[in-house]
N, C-alpha and C. Protein backbone atom coordinates (compact mmCIF):
# COMPACT_ATOMS: atom_id res chain seq x y z
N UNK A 1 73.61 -64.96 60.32
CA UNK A 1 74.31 -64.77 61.57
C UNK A 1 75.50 -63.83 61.40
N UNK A 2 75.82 -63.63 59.96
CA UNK A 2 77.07 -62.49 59.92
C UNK A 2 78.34 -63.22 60.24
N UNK A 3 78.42 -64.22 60.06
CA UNK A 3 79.84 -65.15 60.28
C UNK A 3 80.28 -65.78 60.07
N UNK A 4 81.17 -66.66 59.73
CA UNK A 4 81.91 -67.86 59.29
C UNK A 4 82.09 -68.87 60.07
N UNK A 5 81.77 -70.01 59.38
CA UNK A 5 81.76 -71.48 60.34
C UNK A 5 83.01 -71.13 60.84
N UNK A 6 83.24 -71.80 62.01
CA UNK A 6 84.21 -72.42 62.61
C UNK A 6 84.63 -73.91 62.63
N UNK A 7 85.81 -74.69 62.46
CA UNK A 7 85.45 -76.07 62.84
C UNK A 7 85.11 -76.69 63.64
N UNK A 8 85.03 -75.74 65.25
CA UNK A 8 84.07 -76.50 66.40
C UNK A 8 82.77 -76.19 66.27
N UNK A 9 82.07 -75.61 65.66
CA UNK A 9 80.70 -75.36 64.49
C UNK A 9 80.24 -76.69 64.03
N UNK A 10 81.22 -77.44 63.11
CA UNK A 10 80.87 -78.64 62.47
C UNK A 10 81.42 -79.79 62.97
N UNK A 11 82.54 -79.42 64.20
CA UNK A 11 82.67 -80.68 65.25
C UNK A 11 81.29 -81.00 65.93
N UNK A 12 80.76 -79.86 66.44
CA UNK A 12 79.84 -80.51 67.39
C UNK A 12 78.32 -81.10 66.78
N UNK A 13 77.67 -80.13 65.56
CA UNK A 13 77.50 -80.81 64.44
C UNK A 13 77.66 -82.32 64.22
N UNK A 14 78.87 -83.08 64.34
CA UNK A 14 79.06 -84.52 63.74
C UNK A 14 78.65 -84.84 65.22
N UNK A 15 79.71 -84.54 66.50
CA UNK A 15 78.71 -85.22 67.63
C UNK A 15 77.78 -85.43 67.62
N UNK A 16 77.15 -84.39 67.92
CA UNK A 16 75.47 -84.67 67.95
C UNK A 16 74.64 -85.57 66.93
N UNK A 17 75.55 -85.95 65.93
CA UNK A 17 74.92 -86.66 64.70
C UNK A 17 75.46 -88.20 65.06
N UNK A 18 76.50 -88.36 66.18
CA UNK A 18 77.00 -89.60 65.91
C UNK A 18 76.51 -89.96 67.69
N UNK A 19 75.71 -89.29 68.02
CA UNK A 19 75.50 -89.74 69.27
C UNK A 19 73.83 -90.32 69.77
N UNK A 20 73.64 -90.36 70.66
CA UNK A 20 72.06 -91.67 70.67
C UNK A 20 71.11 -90.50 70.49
N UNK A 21 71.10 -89.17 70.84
CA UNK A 21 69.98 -88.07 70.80
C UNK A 21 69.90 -88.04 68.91
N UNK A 22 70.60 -88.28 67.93
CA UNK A 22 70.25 -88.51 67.10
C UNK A 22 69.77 -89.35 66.36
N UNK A 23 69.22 -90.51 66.90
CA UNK A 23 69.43 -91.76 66.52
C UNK A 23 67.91 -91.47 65.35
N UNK A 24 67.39 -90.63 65.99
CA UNK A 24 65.70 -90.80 64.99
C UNK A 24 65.95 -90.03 63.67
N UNK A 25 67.21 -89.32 63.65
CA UNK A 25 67.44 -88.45 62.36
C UNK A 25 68.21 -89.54 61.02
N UNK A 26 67.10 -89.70 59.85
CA UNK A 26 67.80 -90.26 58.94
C UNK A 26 67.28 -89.32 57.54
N UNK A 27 68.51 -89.57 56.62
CA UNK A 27 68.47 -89.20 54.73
C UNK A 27 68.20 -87.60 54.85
N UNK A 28 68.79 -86.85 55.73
CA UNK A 28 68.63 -85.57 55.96
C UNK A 28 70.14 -84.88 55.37
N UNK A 29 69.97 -83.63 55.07
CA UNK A 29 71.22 -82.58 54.87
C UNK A 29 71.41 -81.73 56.07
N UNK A 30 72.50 -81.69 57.08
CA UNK A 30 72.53 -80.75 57.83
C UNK A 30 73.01 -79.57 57.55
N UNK A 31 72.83 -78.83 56.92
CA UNK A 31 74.02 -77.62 56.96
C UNK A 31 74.13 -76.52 57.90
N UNK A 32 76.06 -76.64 58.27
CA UNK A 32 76.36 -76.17 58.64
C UNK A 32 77.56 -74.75 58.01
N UNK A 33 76.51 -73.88 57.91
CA UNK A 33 76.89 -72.50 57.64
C UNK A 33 76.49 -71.68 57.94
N UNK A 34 75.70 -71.26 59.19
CA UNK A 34 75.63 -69.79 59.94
C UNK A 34 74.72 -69.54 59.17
N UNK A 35 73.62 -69.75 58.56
CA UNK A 35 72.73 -68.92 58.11
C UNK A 35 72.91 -68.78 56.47
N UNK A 36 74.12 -68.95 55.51
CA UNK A 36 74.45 -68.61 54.15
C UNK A 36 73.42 -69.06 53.34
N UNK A 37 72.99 -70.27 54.00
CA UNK A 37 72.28 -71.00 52.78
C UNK A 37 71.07 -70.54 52.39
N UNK A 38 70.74 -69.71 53.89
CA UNK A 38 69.21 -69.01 54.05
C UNK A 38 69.28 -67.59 53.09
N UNK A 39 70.48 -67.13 53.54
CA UNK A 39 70.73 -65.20 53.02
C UNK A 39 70.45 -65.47 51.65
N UNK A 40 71.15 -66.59 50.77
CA UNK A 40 71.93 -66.27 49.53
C UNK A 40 70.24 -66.26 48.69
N UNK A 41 69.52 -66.98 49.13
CA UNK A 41 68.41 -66.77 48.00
C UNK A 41 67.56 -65.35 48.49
N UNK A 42 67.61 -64.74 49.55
CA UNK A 42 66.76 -64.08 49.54
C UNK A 42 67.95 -62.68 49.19
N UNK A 43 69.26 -62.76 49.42
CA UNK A 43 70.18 -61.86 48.37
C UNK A 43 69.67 -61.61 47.17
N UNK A 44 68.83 -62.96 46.56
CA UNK A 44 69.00 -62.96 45.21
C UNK A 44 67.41 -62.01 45.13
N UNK A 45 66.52 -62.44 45.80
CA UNK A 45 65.36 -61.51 45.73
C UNK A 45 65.15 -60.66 45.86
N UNK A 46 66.16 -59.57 46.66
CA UNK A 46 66.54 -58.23 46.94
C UNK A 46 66.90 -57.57 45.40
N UNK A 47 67.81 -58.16 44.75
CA UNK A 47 68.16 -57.74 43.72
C UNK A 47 67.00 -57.86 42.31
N UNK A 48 65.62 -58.55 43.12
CA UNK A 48 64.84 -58.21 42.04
C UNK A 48 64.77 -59.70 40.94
N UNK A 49 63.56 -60.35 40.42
CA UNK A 49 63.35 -61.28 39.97
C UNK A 49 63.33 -61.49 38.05
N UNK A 50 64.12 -61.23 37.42
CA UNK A 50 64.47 -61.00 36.03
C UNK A 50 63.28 -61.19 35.02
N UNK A 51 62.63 -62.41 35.50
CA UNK A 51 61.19 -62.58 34.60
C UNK A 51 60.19 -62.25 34.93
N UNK A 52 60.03 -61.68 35.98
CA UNK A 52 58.97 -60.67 36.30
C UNK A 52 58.95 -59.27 35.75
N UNK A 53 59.99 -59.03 35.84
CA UNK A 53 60.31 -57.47 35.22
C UNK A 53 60.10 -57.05 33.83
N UNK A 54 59.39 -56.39 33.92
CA UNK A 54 58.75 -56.01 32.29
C UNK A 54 59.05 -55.07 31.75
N UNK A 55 59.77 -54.66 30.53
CA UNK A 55 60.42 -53.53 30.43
C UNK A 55 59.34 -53.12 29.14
N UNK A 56 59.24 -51.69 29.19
CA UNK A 56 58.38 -51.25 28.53
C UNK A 56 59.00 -50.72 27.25
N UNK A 57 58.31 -50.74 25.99
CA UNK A 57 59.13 -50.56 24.53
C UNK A 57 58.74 -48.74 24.21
């Protein structure tokens, strides 16, 4: 998303977690970070996979 949480980001976040529309959600991780958690591994695949790479002698 190109941005930084906000704390009304992870206010409304806990609402919605402490209110009856959540009631069926259990032993889950929500994260709240705009997308980071998604970018950072495929950052890492952009830059290419270390044991795949075969360097020739």
């Amino acid at each position: 998303m190109r941005r930084f949480v906000e704390p009304r980001d992870v206010a409304e976040a806990v609402l919605f977690l402490c209110s009856d529309r959540a009631a069926s959600i259990t032993g889950v991780t929500l994260p709240v970070d705009a997308g980071w958690l998604v970018q950072a591994p495929y950052a890492q695949y952009l830059q290419g996979n270390p044991i795949r790479q075969t360097r020739a002698i």
